[in-house]
N, C-alpha and C. Protein backbone atom coordinates (compact mmCIF):
# COMPACT_ATOMS: atom_id res chain seq x y z
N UNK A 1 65.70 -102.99 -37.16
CA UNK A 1 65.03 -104.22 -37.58
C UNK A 1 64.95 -105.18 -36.40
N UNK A 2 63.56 -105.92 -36.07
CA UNK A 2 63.88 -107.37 -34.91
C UNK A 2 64.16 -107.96 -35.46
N UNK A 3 63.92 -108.57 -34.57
CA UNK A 3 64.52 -110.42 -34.87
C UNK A 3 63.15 -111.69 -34.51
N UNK A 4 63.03 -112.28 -35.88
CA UNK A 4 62.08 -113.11 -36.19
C UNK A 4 62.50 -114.48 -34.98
N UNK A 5 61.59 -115.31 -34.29
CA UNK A 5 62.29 -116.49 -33.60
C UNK A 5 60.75 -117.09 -33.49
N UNK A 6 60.59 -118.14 -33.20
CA UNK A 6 59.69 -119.30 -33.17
C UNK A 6 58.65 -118.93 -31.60
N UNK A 7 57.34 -119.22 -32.34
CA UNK A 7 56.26 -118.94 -31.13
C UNK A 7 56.79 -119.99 -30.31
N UNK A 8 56.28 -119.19 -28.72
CA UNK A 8 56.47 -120.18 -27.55
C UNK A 8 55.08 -119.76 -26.77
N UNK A 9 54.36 -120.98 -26.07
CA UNK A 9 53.64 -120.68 -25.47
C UNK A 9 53.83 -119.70 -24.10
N UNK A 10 55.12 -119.21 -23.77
CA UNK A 10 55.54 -118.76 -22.87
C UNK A 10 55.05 -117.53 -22.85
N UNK A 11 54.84 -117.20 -24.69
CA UNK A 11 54.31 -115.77 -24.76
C UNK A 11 53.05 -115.70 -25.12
N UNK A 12 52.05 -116.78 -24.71
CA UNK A 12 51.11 -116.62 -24.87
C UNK A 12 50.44 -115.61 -24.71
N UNK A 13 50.33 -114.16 -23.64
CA UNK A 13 49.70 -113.71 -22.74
C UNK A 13 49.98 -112.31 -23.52
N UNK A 14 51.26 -112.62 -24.27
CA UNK A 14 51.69 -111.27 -25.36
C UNK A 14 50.67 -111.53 -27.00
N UNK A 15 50.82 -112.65 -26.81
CA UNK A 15 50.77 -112.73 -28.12
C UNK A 15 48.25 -112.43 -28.04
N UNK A 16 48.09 -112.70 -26.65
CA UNK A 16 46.98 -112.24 -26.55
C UNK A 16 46.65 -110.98 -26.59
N UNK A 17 46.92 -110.04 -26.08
CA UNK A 17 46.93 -109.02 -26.20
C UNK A 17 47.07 -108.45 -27.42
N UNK A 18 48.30 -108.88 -28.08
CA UNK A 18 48.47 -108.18 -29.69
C UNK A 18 47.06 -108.78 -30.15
N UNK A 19 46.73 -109.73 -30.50
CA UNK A 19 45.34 -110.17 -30.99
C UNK A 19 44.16 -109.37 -30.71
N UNK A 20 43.90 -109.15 -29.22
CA UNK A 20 43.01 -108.25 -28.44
C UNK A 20 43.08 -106.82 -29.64
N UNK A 21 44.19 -106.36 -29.33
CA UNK A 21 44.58 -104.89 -30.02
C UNK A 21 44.13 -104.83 -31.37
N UNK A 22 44.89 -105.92 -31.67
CA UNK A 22 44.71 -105.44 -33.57
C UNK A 22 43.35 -106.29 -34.40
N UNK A 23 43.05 -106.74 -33.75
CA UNK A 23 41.38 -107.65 -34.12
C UNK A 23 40.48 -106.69 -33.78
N UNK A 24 40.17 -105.55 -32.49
CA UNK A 24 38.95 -104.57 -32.29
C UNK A 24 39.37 -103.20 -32.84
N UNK A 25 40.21 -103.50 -34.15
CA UNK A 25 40.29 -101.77 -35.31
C UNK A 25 39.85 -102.67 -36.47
N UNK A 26 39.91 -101.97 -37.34
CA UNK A 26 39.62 -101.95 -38.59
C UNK A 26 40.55 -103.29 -39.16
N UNK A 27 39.74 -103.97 -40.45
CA UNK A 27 38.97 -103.83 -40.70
C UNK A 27 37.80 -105.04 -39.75
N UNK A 28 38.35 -106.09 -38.73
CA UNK A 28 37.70 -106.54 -38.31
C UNK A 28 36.86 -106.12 -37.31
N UNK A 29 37.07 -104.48 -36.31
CA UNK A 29 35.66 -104.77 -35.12
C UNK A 29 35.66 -105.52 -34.29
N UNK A 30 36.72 -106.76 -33.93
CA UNK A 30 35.96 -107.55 -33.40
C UNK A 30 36.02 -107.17 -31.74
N UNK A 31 34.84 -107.07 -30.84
CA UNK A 31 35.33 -106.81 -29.64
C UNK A 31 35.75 -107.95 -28.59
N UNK A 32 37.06 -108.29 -28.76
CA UNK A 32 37.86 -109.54 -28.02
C UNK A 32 38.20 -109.17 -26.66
N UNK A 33 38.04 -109.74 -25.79
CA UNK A 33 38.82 -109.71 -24.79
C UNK A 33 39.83 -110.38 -24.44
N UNK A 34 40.98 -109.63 -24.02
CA UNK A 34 42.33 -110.26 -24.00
C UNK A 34 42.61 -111.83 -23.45
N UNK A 35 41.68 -112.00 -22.27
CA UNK A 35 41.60 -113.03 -21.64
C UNK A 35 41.36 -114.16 -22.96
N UNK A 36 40.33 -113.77 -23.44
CA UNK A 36 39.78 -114.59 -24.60
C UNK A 36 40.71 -115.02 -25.44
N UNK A 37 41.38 -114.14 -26.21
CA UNK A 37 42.33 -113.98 -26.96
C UNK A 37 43.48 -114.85 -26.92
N UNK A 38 43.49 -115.01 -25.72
CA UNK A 38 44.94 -115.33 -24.89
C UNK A 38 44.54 -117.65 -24.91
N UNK A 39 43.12 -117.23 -24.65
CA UNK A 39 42.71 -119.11 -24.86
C UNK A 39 42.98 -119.43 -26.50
N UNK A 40 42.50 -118.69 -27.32
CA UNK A 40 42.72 -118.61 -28.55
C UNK A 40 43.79 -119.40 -29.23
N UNK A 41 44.91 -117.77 -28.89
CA UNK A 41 46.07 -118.72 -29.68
C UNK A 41 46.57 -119.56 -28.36
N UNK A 42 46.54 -120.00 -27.76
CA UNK A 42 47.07 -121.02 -26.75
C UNK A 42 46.11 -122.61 -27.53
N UNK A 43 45.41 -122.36 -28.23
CA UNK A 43 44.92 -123.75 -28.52
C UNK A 43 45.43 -123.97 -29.70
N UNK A 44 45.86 -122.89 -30.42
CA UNK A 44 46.82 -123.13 -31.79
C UNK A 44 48.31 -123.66 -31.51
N UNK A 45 48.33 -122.91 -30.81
CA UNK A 45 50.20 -123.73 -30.66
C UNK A 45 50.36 -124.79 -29.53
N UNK A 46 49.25 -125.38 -29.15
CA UNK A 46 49.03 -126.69 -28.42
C UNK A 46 48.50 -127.53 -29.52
N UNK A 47 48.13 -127.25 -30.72
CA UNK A 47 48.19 -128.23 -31.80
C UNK A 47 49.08 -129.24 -32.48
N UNK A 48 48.79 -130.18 -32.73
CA UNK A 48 50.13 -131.24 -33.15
C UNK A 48 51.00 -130.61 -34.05
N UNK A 49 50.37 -129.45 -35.45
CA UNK A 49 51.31 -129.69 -36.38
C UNK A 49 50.63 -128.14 -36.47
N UNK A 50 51.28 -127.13 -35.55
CA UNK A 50 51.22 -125.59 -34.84
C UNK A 50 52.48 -125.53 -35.49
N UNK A 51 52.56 -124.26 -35.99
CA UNK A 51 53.92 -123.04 -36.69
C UNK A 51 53.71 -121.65 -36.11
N UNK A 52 54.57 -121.37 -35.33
CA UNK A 52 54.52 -119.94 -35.51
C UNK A 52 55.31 -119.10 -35.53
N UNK A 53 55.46 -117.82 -35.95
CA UNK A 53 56.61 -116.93 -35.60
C UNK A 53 56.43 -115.73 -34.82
N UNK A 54 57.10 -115.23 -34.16
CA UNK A 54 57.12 -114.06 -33.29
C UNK A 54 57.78 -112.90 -33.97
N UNK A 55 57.74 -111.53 -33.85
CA UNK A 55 58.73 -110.63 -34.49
C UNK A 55 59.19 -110.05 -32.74
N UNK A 56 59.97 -109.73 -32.76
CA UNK A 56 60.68 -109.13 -31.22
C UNK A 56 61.38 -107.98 -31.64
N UNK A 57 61.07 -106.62 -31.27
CA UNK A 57 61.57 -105.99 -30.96
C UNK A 57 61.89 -105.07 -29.87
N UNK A 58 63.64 -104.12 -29.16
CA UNK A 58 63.75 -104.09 -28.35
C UNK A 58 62.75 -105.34 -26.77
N UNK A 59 63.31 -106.67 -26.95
CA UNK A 59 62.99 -107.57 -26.32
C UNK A 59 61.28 -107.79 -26.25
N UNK A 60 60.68 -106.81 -26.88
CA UNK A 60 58.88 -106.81 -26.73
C UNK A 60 58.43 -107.71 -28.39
N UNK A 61 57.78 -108.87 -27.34
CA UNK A 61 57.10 -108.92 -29.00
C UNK A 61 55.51 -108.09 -29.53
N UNK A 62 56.06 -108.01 -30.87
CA UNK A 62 54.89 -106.81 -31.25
C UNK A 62 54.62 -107.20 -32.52
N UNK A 63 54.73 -108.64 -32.82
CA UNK A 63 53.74 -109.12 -33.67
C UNK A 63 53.82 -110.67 -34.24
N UNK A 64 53.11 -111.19 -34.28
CA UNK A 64 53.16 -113.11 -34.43
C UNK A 64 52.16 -113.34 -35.83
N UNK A 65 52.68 -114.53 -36.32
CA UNK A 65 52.12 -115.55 -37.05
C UNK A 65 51.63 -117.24 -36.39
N UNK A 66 50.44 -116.86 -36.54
CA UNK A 66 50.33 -118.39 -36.14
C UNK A 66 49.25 -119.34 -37.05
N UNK A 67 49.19 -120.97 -37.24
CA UNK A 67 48.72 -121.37 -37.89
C UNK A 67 48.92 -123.18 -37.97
N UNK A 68 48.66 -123.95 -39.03
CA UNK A 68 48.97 -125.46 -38.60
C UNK A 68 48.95 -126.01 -40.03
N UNK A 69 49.41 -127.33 -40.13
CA UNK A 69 49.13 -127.66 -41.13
C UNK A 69 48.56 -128.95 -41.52
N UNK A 70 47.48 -129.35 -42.32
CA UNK A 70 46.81 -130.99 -42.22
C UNK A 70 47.26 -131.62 -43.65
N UNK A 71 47.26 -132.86 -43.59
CA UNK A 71 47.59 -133.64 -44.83
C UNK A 71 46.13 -133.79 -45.87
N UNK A 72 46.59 -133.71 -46.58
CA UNK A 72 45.43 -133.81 -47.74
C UNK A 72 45.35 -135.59 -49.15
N UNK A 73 45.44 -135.44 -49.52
CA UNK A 73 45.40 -136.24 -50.73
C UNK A 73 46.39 -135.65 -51.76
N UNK A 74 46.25 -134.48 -52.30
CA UNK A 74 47.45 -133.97 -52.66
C UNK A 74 49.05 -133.42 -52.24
N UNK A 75 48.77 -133.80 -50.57
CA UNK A 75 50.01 -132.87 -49.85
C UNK A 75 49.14 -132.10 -48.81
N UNK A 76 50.44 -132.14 -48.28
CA UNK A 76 50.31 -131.13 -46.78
C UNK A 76 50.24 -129.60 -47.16
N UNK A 77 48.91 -128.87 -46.79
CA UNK A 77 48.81 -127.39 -46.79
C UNK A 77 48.96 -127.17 -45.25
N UNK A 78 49.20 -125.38 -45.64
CA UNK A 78 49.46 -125.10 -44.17
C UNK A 78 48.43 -123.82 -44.35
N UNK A 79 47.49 -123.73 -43.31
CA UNK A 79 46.37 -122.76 -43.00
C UNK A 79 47.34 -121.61 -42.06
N UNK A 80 46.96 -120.14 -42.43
CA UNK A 80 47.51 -119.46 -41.74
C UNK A 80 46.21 -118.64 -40.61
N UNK A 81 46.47 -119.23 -39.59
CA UNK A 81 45.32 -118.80 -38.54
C UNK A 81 44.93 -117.44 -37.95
N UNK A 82 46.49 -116.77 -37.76
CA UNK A 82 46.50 -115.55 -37.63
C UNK A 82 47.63 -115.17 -37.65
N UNK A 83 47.63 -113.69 -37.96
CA UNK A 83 48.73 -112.70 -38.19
C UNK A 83 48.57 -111.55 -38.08
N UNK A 84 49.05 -110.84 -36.73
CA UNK A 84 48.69 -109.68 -36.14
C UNK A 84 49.68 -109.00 -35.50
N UNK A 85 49.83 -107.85 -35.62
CA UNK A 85 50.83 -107.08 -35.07
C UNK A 85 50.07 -106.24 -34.34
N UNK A 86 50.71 -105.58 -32.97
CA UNK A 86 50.58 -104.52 -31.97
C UNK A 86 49.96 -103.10 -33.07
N UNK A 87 48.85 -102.56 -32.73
CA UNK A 87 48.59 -101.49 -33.67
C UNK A 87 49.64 -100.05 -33.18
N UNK A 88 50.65 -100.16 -32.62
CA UNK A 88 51.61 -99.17 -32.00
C UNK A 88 52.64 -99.48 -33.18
N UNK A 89 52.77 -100.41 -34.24
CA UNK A 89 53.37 -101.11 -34.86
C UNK A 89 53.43 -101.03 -36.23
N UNK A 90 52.03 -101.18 -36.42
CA UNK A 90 51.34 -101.32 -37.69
C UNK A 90 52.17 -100.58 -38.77
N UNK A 91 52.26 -100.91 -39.87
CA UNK A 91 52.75 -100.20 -41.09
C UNK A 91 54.47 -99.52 -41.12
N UNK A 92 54.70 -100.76 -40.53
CA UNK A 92 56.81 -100.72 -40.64
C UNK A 92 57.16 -102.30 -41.07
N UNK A 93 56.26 -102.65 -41.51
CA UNK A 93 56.77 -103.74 -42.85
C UNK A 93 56.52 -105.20 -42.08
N UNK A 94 56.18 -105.42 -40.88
CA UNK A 94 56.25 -106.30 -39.54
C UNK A 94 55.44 -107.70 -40.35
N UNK A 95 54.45 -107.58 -40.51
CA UNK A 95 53.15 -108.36 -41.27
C UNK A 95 53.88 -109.28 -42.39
N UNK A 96 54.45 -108.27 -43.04
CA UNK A 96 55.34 -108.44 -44.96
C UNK A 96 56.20 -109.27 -44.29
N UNK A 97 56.89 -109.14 -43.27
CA UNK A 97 58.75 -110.09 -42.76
C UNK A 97 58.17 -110.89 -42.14
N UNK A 98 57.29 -111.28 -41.45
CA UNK A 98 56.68 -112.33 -40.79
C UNK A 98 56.14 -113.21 -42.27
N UNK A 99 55.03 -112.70 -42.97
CA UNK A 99 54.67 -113.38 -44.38
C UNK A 99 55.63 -114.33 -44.78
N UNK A 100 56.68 -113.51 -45.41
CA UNK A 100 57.45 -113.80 -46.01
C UNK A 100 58.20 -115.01 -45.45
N UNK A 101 58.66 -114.51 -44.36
CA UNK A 101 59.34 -116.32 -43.55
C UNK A 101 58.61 -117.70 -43.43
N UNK A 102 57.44 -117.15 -43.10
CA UNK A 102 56.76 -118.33 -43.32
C UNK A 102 56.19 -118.98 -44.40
N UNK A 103 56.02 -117.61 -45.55
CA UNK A 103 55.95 -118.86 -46.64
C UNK A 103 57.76 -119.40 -47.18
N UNK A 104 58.65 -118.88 -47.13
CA UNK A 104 60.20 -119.06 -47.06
C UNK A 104 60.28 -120.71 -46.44
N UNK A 105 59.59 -120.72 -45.36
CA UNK A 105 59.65 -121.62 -44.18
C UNK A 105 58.26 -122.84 -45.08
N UNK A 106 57.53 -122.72 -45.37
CA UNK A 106 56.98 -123.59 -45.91
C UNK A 106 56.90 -124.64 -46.83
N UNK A 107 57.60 -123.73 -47.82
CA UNK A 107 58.38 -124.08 -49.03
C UNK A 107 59.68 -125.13 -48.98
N UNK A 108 60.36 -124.55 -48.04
CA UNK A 108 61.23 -125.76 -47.21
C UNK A 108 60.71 -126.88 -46.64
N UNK A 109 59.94 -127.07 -45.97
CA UNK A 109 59.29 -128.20 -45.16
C UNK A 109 58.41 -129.15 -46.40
N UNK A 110 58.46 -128.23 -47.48
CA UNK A 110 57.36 -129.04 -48.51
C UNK A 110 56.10 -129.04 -48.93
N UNK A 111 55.30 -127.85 -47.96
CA UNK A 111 54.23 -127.95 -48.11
C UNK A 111 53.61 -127.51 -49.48
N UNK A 112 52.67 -128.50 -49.97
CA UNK A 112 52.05 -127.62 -51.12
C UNK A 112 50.81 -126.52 -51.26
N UNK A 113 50.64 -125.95 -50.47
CA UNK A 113 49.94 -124.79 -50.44
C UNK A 113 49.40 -124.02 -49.37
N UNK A 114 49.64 -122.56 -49.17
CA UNK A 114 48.79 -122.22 -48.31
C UNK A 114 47.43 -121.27 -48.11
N UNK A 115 46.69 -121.31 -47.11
CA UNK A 115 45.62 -120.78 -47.12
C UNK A 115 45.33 -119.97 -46.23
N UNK A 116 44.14 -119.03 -45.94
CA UNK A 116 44.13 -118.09 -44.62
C UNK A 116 42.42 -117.72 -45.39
N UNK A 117 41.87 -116.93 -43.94
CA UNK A 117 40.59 -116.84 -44.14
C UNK A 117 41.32 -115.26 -43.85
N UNK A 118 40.16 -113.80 -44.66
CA UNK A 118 40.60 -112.61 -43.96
C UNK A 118 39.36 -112.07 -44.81
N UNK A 119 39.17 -110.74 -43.64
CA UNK A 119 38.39 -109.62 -44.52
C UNK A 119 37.83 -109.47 -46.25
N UNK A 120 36.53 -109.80 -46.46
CA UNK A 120 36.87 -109.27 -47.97
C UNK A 120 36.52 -107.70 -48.03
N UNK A 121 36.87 -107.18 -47.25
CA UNK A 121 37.19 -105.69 -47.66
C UNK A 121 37.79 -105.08 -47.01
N UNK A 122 38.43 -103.50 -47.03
CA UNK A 122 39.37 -103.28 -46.86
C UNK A 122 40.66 -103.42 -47.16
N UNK A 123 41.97 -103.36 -46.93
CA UNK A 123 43.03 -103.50 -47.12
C UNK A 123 43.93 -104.67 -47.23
N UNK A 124 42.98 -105.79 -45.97
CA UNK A 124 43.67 -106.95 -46.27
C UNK A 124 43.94 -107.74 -47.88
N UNK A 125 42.89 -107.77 -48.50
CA UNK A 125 42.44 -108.57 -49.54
C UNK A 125 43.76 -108.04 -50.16
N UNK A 126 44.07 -106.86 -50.44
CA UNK A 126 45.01 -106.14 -51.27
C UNK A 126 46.65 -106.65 -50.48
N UNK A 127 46.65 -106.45 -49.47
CA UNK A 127 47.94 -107.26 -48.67
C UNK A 127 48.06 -108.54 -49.24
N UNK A 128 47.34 -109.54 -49.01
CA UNK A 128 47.46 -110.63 -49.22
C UNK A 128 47.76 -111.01 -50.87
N UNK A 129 47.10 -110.25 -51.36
CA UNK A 129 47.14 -110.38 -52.94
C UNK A 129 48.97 -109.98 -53.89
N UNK A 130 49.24 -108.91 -52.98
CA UNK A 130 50.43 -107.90 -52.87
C UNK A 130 51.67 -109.24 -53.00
N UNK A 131 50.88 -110.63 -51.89
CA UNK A 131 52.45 -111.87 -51.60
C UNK A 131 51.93 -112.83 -52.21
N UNK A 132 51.01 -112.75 -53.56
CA UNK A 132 50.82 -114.04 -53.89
C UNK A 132 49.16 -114.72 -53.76
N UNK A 133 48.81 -114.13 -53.10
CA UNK A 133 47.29 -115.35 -52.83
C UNK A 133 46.50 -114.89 -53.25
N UNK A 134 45.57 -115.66 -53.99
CA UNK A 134 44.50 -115.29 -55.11
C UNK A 134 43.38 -115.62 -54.00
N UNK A 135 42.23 -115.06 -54.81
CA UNK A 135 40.68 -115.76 -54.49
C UNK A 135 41.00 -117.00 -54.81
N UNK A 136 39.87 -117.82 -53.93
CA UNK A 136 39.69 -119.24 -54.34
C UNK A 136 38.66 -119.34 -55.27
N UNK A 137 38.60 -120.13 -56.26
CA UNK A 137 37.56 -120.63 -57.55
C UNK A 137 37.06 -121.95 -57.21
N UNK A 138 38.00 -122.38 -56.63
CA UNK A 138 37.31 -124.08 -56.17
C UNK A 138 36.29 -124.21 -55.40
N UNK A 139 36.54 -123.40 -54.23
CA UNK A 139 36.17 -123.77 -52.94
C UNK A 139 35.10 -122.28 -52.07
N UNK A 140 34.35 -122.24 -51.78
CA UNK A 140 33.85 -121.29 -50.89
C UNK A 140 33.92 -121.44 -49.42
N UNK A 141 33.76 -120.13 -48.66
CA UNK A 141 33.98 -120.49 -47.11
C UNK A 141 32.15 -120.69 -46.91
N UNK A 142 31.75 -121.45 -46.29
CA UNK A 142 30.25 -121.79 -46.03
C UNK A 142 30.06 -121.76 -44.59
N UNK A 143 28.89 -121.11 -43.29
CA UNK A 143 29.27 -121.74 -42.20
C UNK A 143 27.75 -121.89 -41.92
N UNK A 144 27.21 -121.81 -40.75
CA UNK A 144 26.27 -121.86 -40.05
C UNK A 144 26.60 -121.18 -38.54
N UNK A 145 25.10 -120.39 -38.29
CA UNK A 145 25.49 -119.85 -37.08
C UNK A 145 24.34 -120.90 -36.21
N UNK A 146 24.70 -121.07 -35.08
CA UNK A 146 24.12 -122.19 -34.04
C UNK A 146 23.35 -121.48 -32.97
């Protein structure tokens, strides 16, 4: 088993790469470049009110949570931005023990709810559903491309 400990920008350059890796498979495609990746989460945990966790094992980290949280009218939610493990990794529970602490960790701090944008198909939807998080009924994601 690792050991869970608090994102540092120190590992930015790791925590790019895992992103790089596990964002261009399934179910997202996306073709990232590490460099890219690496500006990414470096602008998340340079955020005022940035959370993240690292999983470390044998001293390598090989998979993070990252994300923030804004005040609302009802309470502070916390958006989960990303959560990605090394695909050398994948499917030894890494994702589930990271989850879990942070909503563990949320719940403590007070927040009243959290949120995350992911795949609607494939496996995620079913992960996510697996710890709790429903579809939204309120709200839709809407964007515009520029």
């Amino acid at each position: 088993m690792g050991d869970i400990r608090a994102c540092s920008v120190d590992h930015a350059e790791r925590y790019g790469e895992i992103y790089a890796k596990a964002f261009s498979g399934d179910p997202w495609n996306d073709p990232w470049k590490t460099e890219d990746a690496v500006i990414h989460v470096k602008e998340i945990l340079e955020m005022k009110h940035s959370y993240g966790l690292e999983y470390v094992e044998n001293n390598l980290v090989v998979g993070f949570l990252l994300g923030s949280s804004m005040l609302f009218h009802y309470g502070r939610t916390f958006e989960i931005n990303d959560l990605a493990v090394d695909p050398a990794y994948q499917g030894k529970g890494i994702a589930k023990t990271l989850l879990d602490r942070c909503i563990e960790d949320m719940k403590a701090q007070g927040i009243v709810g959290i949120h995350l944008i992911t795949a609607n198909e494939g496996f995620l939807p079913d992960f996510y559903e697996r710890h709790g998080f429903g579809r939204e009924k309120k709200v839709i994601l809407m964007g515009m491309e520029l």
